[in-house]
C-alpha atoms as a PDB file:
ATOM      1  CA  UNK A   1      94.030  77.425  85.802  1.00  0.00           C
ATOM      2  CA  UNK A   2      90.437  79.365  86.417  1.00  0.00           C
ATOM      3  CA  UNK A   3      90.068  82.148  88.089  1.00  0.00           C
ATOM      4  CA  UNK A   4      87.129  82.215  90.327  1.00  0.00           C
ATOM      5  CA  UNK A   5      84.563  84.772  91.085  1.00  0.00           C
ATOM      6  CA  UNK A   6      86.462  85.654  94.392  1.00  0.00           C
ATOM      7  CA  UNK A   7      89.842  86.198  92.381  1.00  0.00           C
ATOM      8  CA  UNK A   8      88.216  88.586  90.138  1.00  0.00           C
ATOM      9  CA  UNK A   9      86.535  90.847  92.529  1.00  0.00           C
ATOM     10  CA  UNK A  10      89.901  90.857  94.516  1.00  0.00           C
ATOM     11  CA  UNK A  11      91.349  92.381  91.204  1.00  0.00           C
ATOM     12  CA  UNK A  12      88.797  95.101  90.701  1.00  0.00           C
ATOM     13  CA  UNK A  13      89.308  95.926  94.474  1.00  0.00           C
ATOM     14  CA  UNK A  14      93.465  95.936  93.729  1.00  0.00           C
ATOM     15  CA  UNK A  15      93.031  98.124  90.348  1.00  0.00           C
ATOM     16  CA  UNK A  16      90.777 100.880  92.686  1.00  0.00           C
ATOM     17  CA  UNK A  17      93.162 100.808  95.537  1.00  0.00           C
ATOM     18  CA  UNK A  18      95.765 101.756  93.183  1.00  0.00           C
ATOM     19  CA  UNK A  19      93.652 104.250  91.541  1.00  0.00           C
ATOM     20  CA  UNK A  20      93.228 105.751  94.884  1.00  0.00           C
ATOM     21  CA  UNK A  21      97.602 105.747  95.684  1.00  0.00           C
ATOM     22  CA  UNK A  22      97.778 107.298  92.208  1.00  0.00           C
ATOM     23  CA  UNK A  23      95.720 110.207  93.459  1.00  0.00           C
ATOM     24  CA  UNK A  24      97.623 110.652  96.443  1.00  0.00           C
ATOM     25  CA  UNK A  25      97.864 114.821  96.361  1.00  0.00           C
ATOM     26  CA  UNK A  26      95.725 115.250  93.341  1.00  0.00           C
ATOM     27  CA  UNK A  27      92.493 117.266  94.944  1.00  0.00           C
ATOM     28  CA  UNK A  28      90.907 118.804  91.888  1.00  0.00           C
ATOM     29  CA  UNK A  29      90.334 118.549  88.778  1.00  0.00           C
ATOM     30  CA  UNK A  30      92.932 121.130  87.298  1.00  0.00           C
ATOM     31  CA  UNK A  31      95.640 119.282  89.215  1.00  0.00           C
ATOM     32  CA  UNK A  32      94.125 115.737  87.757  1.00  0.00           C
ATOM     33  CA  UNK A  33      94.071 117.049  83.671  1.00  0.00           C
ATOM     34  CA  UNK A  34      98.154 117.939  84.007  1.00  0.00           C
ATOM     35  CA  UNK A  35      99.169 114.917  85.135  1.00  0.00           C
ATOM     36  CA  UNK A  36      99.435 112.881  82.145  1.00  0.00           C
ATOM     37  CA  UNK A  37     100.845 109.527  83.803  1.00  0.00           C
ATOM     38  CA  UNK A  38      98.307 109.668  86.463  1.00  0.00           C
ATOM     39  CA  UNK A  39      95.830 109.216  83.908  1.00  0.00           C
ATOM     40  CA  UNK A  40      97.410 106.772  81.839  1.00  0.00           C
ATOM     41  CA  UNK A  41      97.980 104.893  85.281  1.00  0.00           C
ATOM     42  CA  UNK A  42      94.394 105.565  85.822  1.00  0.00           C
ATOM     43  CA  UNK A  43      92.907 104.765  83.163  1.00  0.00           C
ATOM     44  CA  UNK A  44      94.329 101.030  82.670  1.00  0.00           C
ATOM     45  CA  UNK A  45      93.240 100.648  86.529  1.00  0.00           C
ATOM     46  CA  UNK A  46      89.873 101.495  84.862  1.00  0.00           C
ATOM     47  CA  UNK A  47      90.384  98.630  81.966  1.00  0.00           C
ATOM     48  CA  UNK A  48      91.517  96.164  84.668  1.00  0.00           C
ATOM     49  CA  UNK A  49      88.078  96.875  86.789  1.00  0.00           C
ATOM     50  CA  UNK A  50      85.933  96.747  83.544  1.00  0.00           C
ATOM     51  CA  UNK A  51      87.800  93.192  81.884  1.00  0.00           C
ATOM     52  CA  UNK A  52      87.771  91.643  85.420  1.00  0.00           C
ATOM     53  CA  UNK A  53      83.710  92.243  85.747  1.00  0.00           C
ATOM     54  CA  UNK A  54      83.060  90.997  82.468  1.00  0.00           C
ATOM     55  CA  UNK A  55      84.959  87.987  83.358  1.00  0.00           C
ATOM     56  CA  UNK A  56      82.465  86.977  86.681  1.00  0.00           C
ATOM     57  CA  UNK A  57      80.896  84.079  86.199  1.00  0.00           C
ATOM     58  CA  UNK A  58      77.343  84.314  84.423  1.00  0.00           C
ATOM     59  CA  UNK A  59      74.793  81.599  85.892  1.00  0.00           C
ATOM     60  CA  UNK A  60      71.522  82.515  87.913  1.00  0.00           C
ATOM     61  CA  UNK A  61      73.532  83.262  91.124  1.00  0.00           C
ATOM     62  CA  UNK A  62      75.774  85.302  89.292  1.00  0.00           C
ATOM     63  CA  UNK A  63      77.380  88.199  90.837  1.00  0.00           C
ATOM     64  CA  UNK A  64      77.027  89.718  87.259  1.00  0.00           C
ATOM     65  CA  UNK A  65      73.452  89.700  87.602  1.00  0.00           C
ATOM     66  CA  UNK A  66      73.206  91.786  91.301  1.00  0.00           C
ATOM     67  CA  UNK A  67      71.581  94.813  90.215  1.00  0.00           C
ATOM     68  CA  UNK A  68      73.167  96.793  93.456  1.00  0.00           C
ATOM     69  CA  UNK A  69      76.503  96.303  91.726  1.00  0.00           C
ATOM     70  CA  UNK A  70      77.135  98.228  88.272  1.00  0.00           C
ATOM     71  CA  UNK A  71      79.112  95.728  86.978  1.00  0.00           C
ATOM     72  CA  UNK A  72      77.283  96.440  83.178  1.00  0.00           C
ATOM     73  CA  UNK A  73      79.007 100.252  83.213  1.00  0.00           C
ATOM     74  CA  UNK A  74      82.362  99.446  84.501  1.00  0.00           C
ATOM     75  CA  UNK A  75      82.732  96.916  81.445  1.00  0.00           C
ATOM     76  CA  UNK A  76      80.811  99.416  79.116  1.00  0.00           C
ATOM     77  CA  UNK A  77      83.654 102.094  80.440  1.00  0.00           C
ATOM     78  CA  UNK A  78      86.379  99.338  80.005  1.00  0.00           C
ATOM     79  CA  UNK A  79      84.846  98.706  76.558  1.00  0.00           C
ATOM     80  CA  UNK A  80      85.184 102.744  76.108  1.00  0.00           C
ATOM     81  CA  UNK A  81      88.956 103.446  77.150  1.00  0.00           C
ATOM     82  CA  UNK A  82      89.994 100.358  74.541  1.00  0.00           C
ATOM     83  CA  UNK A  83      88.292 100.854  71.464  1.00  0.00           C
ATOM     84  CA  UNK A  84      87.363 104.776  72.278  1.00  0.00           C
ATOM     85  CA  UNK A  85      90.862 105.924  73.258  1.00  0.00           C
ATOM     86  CA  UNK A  86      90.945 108.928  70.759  1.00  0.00           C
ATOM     87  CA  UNK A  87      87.709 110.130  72.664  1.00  0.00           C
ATOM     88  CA  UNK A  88      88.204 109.702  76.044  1.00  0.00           C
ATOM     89  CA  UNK A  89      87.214 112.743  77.980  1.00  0.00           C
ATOM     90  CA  UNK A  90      89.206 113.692  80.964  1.00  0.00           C
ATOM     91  CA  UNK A  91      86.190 115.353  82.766  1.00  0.00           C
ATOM     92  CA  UNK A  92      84.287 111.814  82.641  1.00  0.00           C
ATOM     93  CA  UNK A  93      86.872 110.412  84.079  1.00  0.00           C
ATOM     94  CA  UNK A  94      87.210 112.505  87.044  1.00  0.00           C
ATOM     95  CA  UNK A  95      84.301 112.378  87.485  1.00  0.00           C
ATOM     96  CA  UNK A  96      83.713 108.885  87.335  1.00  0.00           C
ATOM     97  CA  UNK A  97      86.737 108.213  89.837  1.00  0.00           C
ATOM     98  CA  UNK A  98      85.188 111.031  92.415  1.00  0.00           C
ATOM     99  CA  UNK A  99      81.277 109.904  92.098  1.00  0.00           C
ATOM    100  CA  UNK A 100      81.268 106.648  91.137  1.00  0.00           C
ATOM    101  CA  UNK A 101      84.630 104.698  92.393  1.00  0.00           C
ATOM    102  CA  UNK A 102      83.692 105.236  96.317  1.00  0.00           C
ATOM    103  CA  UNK A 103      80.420 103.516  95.611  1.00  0.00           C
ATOM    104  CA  UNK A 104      81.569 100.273  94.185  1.00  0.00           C
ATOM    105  CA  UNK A 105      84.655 100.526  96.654  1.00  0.00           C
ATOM    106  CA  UNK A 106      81.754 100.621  99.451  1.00  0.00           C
ATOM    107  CA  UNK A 107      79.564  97.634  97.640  1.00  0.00           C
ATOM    108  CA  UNK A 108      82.718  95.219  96.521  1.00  0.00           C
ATOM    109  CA  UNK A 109      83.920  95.434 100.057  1.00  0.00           C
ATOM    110  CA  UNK A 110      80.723  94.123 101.410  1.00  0.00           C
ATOM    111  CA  UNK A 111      80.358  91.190  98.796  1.00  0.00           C
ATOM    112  CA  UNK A 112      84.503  90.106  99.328  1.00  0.00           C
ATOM    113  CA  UNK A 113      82.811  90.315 103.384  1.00  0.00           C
ATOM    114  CA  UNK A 114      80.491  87.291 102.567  1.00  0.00           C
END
């Protein structure tokens, strides 16, 4: 069966609410770079968002092609964690889930509002 457009952005907006449970009492940095399941939990969260945005449909009213939505780096960062797992920087990460995370939390949850 195919998933539909609607079915994937549901699954990037599951992997970041988990993201945010698995940071449940994690405020800073420091408290982030000792937990080592938190970021493997993290992390794969991350993969899920990135292989479920490179799955959107691509046509001319593709959701891929909304430049308000940075659906390009959350598959480039997907594309990262696999196949650049002996580089992965910690510090990225954070900050990635503190800066950028909120924002496409804000943007998905207008589009799954349409």
């Amino acid at each position: 069966m195919k998933k539909t457009n609607q079915v994937y952005l549901q699954d990037i907006y599951q992997a970041i609410s988990k993201i945010k449970k698995y940071l449940k009492g994690i405020s800073s940095f420091e408290l982030f770079a000792e937990q080592d399941m938190v970021q493997d939990a993290i992390i794969r969260q991350m993969e899920i968002i990135g292989e479920a945005a490179n799955k959107l449909e691509k046509d001319k009213n593709s959701l891929r092609d909304n430049s308000d939505f940075p659906f390009r780096q959350a598959i480039d960062m997907r594309n990262f964690l696999i196949h650049g797992y002996d580089q992965v920087n910690l510090e990225t990460i954070w900050k990635t889930i503190k800066d950028d995370l909120p924002i496409l939390n804000h943007k998905l949850t207008k589009l799954l509002k349409k």
